[in-house]
Protein backbone atom coordinates (compact mmCIF):
# COMPACT_ATOMS: atom_id res chain seq x y z
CA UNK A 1 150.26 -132.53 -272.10
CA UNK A 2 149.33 -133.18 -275.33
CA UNK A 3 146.47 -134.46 -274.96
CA UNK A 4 145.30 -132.11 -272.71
CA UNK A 5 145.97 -129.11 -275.00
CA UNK A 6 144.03 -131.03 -277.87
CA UNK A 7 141.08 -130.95 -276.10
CA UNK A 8 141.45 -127.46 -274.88
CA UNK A 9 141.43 -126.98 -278.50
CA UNK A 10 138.48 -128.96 -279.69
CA UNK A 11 140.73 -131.28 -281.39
CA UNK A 12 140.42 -135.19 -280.68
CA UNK A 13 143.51 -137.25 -279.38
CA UNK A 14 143.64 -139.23 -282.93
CA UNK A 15 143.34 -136.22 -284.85
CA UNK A 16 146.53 -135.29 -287.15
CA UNK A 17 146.64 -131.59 -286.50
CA UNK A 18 148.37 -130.13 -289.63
CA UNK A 19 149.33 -126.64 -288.92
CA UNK A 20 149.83 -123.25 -290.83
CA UNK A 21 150.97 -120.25 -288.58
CA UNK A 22 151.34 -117.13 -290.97
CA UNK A 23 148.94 -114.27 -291.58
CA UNK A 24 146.52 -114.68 -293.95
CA UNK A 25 147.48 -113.14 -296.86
CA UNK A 26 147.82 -113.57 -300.23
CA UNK A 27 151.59 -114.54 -300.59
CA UNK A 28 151.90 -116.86 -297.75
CA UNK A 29 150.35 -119.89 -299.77
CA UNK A 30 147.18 -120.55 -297.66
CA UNK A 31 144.66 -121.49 -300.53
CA UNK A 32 147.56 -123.65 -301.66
CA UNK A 33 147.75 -125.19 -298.22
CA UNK A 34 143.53 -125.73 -299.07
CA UNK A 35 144.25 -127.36 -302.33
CA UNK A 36 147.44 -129.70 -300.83
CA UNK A 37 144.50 -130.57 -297.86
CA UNK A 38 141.91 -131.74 -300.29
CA UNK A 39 144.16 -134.07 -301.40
CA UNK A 40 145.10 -134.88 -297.47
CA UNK A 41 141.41 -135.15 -296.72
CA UNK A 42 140.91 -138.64 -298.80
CA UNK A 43 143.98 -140.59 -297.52
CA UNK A 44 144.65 -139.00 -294.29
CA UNK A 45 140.81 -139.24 -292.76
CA UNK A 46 142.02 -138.15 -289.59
CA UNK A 47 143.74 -135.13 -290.80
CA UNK A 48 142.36 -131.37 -289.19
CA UNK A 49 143.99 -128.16 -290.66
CA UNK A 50 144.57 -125.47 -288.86
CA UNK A 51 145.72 -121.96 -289.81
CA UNK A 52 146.78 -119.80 -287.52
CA UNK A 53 147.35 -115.88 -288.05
CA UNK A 54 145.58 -112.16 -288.73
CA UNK A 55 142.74 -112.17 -291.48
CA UNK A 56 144.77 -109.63 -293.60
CA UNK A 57 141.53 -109.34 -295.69
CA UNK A 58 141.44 -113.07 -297.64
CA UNK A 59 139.88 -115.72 -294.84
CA UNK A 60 136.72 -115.01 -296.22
CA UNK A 61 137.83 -116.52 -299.59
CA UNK A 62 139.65 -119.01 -297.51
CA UNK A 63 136.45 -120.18 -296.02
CA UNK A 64 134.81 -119.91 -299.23
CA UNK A 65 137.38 -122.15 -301.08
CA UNK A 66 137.33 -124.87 -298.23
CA UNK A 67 133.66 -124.84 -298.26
CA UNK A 68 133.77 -125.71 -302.11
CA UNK A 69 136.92 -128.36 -301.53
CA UNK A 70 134.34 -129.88 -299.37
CA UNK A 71 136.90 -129.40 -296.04
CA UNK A 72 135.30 -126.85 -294.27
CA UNK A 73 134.33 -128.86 -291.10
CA UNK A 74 138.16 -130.17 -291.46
CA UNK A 75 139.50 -126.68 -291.26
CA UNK A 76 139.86 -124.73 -288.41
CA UNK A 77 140.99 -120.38 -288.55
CA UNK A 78 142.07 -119.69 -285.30
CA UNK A 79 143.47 -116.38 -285.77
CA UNK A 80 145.70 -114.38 -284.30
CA UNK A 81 147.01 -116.16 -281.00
CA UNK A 82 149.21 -115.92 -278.26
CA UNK A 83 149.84 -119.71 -277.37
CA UNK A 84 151.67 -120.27 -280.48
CA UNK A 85 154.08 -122.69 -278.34
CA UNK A 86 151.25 -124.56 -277.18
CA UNK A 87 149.09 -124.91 -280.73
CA UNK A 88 152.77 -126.09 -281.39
CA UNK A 89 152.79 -128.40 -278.97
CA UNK A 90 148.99 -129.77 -280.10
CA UNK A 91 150.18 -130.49 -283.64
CA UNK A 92 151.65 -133.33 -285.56
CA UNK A 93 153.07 -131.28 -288.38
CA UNK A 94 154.18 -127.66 -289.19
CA UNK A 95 153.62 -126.35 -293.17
CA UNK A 96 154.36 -123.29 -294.37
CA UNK A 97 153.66 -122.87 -297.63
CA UNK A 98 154.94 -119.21 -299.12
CA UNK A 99 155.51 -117.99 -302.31
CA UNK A 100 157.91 -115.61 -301.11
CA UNK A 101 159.52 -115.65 -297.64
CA UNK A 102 162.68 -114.27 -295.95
CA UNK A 103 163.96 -116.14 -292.97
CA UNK A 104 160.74 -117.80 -291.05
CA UNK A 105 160.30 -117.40 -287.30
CA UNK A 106 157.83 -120.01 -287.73
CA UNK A 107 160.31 -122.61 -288.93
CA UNK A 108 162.57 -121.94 -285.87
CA UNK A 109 159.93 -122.21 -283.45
CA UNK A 110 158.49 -125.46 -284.91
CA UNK A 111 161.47 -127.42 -285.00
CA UNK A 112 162.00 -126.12 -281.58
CA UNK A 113 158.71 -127.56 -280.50
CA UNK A 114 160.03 -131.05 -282.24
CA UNK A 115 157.95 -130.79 -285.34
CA UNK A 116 158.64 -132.15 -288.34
CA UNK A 117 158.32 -129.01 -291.38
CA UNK A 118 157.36 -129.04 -294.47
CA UNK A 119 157.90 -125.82 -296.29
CA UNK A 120 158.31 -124.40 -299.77
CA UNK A 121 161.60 -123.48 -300.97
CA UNK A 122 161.90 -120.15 -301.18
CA UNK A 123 163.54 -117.76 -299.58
CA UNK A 124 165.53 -118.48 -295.97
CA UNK A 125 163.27 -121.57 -295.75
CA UNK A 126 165.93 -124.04 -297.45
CA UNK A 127 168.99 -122.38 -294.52
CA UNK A 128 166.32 -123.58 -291.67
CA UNK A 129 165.19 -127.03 -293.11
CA UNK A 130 167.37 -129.66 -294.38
CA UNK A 131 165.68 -131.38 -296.67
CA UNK A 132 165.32 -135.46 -295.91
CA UNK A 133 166.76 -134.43 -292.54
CA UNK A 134 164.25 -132.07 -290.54
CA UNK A 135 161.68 -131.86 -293.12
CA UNK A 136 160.58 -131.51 -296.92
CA UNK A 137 161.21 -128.58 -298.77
CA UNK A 138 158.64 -128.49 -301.71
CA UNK A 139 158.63 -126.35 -305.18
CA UNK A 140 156.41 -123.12 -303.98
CA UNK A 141 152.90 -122.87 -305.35
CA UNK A 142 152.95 -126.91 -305.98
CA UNK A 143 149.79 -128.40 -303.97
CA UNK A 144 150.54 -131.90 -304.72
CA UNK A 145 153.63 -131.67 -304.05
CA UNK A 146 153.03 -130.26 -300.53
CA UNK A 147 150.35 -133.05 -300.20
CA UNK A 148 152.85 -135.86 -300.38
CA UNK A 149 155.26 -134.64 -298.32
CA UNK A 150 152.64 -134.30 -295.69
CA UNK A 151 151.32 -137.77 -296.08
CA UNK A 152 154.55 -139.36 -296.39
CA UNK A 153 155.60 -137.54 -292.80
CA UNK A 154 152.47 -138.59 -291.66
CA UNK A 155 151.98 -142.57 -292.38
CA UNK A 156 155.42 -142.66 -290.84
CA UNK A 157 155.50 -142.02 -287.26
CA UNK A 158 159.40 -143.25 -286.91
CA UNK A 159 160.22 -140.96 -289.31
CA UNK A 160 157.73 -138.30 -288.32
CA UNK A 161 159.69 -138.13 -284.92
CA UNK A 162 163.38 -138.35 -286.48
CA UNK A 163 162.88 -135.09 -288.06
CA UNK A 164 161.13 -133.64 -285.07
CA UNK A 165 164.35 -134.62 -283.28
CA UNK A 166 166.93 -133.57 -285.68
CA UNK A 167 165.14 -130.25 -286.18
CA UNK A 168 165.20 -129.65 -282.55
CA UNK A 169 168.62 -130.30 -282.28
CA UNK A 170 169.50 -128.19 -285.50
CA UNK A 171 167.90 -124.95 -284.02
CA UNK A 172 169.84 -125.27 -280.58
CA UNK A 173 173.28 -126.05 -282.45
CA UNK A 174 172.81 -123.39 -284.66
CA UNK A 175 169.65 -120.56 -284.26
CA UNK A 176 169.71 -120.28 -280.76
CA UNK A 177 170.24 -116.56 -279.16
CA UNK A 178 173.99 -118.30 -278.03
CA UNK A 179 174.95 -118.46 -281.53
CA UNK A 180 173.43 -115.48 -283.15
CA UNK A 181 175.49 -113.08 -280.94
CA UNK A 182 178.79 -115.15 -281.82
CA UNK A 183 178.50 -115.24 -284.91
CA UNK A 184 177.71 -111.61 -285.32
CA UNK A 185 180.79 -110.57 -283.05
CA UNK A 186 182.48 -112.90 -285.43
CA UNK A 187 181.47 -111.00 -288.53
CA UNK A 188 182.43 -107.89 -286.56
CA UNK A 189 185.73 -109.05 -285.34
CA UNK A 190 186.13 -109.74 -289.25
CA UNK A 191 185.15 -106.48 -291.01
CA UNK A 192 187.41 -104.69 -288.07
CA UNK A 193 190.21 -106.30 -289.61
CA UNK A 194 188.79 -104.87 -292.88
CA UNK A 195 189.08 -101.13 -292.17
């Protein structure tokens, strides 16, 4: 299935797809993600970036700034989609790479999909991923920092799927719909007591 979604994608089966779903804007780190994926580009040859969202008015500079990086042919916008389950399913790796966040969707549904996460820590994102565990949790607005994580996931395949599987595991046992309404009756039953 895989494979067959790469190429429905234009990607090629030894490709590492390395991917960014978030709008583009400002905030949500992409020309971070740029810088982190120059420094990708040299040891991970096989590395493809791909950011998926709504121009919110900055791909243009996006473009611009990969074009200068010298990544541009490694960078794909794919803008806003509805297959975000199967672009999931295409990719190696899941990055998100905010300066500010609350409590990411995106993180759920990538460890869902059995992808390994590497995301900045801020906001919800350190609740989601466990750091060592289902992922790598890096100091926001730190492109080198981002960059390692990546390639250390990456030349690692054993551990590459761990996480995948841990995270997977970690979003049924405790995000799933099951659990949500629990534990809000719980904090209901609670406060009841309360007034």
């Amino acid at each position: 299935k895989k494979e067959y979604l790469r190429k429905k994608m234009g990607a090629a089966a030894s490709d590492k797809i390395i991917t960014v779903i978030a709008n583009l804007i400002p905030y949500k780190g992409h020309s971070d993600f740029l810088q982190a994926a120059r420094l990708l580009a040299d040891r991970v040859p096989s590395a493809v970036f791909w950011l998926v969202g709504e121009d919110r008015g900055i791909q243009r500079n996006l473009e611009k700034m990969s074009m200068e990086l010298g990544i541009y042919e490694k960078v794909k916008f794919m803008g806003r989609r509805n297959d975000i389950p199967e672009i999931l399913a295409a990719s190696d790796l899941s990055v998100l790479p905010s300066h500010e966040e609350g409590f990411s969707n995106v993180i759920l549904e990538s460890m869902a999909a059995g992808l390994p996460v590497v995301a900045s820590r801020v906001g919800g994102n350190p609740e989601a991923v466990v750091d060592g565990v289902t992922g790598r949790l890096f100091p926001a607005k730190d492109p080198a920092a981002m960059a390692e994580h990546i390639i250390d996931i990456l030349s690692d395949l054993e551990k590459a799927r761990l996480y995948g599987e841990r995270g997977r595991e970690r979003v049924h046992r405790l995000f799933s719909t099951e659990k949500m309404v629990e534990a809000h009756l719980n904090l209901y039953k609670s406060q009841r007591g309360n007034m």
